[in-house]
C-alpha atoms as a PDB file:
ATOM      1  CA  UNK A   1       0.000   0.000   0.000  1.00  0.00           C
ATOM      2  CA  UNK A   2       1.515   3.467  -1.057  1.00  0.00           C
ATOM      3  CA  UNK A   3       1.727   5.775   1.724  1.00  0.00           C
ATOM      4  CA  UNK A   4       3.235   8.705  -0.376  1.00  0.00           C
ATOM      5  CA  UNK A   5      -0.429  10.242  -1.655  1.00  0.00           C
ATOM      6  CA  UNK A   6      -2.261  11.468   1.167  1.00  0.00           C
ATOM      7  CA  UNK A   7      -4.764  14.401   0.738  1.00  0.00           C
ATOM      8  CA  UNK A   8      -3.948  17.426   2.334  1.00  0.00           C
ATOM      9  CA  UNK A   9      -6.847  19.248   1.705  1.00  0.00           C
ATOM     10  CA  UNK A  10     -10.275  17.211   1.797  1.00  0.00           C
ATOM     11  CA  UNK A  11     -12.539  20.300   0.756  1.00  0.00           C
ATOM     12  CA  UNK A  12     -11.172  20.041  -2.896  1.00  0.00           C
ATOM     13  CA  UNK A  13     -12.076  18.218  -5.859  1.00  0.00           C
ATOM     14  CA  UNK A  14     -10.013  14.927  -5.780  1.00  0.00           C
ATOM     15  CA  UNK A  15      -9.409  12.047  -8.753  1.00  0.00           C
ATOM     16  CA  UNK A  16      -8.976   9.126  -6.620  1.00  0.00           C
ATOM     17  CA  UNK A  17      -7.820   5.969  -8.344  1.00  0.00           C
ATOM     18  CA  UNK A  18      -7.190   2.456  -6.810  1.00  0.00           C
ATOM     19  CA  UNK A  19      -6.561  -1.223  -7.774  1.00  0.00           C
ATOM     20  CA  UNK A  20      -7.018  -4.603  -6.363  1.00  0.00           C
ATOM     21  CA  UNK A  21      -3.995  -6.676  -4.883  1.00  0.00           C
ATOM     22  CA  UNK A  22      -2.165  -7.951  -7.986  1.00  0.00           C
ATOM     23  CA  UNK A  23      -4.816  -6.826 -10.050  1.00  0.00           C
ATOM     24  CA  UNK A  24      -6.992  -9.369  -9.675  1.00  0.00           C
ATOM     25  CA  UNK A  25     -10.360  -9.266 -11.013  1.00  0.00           C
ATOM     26  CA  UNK A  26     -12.447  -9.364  -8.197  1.00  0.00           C
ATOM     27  CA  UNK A  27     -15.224  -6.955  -9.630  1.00  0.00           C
ATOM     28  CA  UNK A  28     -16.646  -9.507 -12.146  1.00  0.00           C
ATOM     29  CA  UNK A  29     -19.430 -10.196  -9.335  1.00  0.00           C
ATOM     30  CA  UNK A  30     -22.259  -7.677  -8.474  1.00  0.00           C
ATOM     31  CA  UNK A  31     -22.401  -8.953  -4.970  1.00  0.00           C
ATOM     32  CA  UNK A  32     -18.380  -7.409  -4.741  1.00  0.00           C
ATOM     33  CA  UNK A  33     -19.560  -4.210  -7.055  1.00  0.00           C
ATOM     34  CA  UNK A  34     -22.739  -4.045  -4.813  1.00  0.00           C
ATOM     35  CA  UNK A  35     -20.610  -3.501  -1.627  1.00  0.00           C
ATOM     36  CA  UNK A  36     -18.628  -0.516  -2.944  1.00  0.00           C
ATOM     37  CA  UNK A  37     -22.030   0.740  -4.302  1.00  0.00           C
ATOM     38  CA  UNK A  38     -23.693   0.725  -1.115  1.00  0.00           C
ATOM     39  CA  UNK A  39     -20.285   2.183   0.715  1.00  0.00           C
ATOM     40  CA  UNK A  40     -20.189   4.879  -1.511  1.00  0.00           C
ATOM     41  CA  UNK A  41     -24.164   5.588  -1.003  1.00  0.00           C
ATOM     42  CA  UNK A  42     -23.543   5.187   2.809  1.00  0.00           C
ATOM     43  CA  UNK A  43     -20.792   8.000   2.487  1.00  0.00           C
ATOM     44  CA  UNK A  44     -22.985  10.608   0.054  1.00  0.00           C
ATOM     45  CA  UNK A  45     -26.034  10.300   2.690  1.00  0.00           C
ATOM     46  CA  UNK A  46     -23.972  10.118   6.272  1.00  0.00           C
ATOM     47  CA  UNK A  47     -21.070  11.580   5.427  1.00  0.00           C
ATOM     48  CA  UNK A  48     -21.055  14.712   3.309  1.00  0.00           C
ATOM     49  CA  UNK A  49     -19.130  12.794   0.893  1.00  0.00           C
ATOM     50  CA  UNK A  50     -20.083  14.202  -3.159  1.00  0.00           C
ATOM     51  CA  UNK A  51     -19.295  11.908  -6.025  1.00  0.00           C
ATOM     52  CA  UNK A  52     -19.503  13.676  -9.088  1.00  0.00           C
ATOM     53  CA  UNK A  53     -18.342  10.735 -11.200  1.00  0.00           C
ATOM     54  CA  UNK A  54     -17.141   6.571 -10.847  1.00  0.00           C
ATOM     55  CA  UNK A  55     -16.726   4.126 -12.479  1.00  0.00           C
ATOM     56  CA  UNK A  56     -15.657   0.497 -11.268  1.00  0.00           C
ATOM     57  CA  UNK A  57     -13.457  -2.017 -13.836  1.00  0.00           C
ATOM     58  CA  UNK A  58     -12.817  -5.274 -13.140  1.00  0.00           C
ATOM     59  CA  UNK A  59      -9.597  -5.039 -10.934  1.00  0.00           C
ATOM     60  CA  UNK A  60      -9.734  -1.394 -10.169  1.00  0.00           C
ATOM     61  CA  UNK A  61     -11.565   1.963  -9.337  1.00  0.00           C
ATOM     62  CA  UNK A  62     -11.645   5.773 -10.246  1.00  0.00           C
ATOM     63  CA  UNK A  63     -13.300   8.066  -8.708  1.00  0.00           C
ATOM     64  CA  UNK A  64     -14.177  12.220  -9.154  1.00  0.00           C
ATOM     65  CA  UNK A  65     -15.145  13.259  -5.208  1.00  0.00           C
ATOM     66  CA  UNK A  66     -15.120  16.044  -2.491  1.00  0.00           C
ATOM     67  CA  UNK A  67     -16.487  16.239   1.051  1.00  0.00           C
ATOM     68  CA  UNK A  68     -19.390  18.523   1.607  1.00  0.00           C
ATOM     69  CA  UNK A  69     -18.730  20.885   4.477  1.00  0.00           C
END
């Protein structure tokens, strides 16, 4: 796990991109593209969290985000 991106400043727009271990497809499921679904839904309603754009690949994620304050 890479420790050298960290955000700084969580009331900007972010691009937010990461893979699975070894790239291995583990998205090919909806039950494992389900959970991030609902995570992400849980974070928009709870936690202030925006999503302005996602999309989920086989073996990886990208997301366009910023926290609501």
């Amino acid at each position: 796990m890479s420790r050298n991106y960290k955000i700084s400043n969580q009331t900007e727009l972010h691009f937010i991109s990461f893979a699975t271990v070894y790239w291995i497809d583990v998205f090919t499921r909806s039950a494992y593209k389900d959970v991030i679904v609902d995570s992400l839904n849980y974070c928009i309603k709870y936690k202030g969290l925006e999503v302005y754009a996602w999309c989920i690949m086989l073996n990886h994620i990208h997301l366009i985000i910023e926290v609501r304050k």
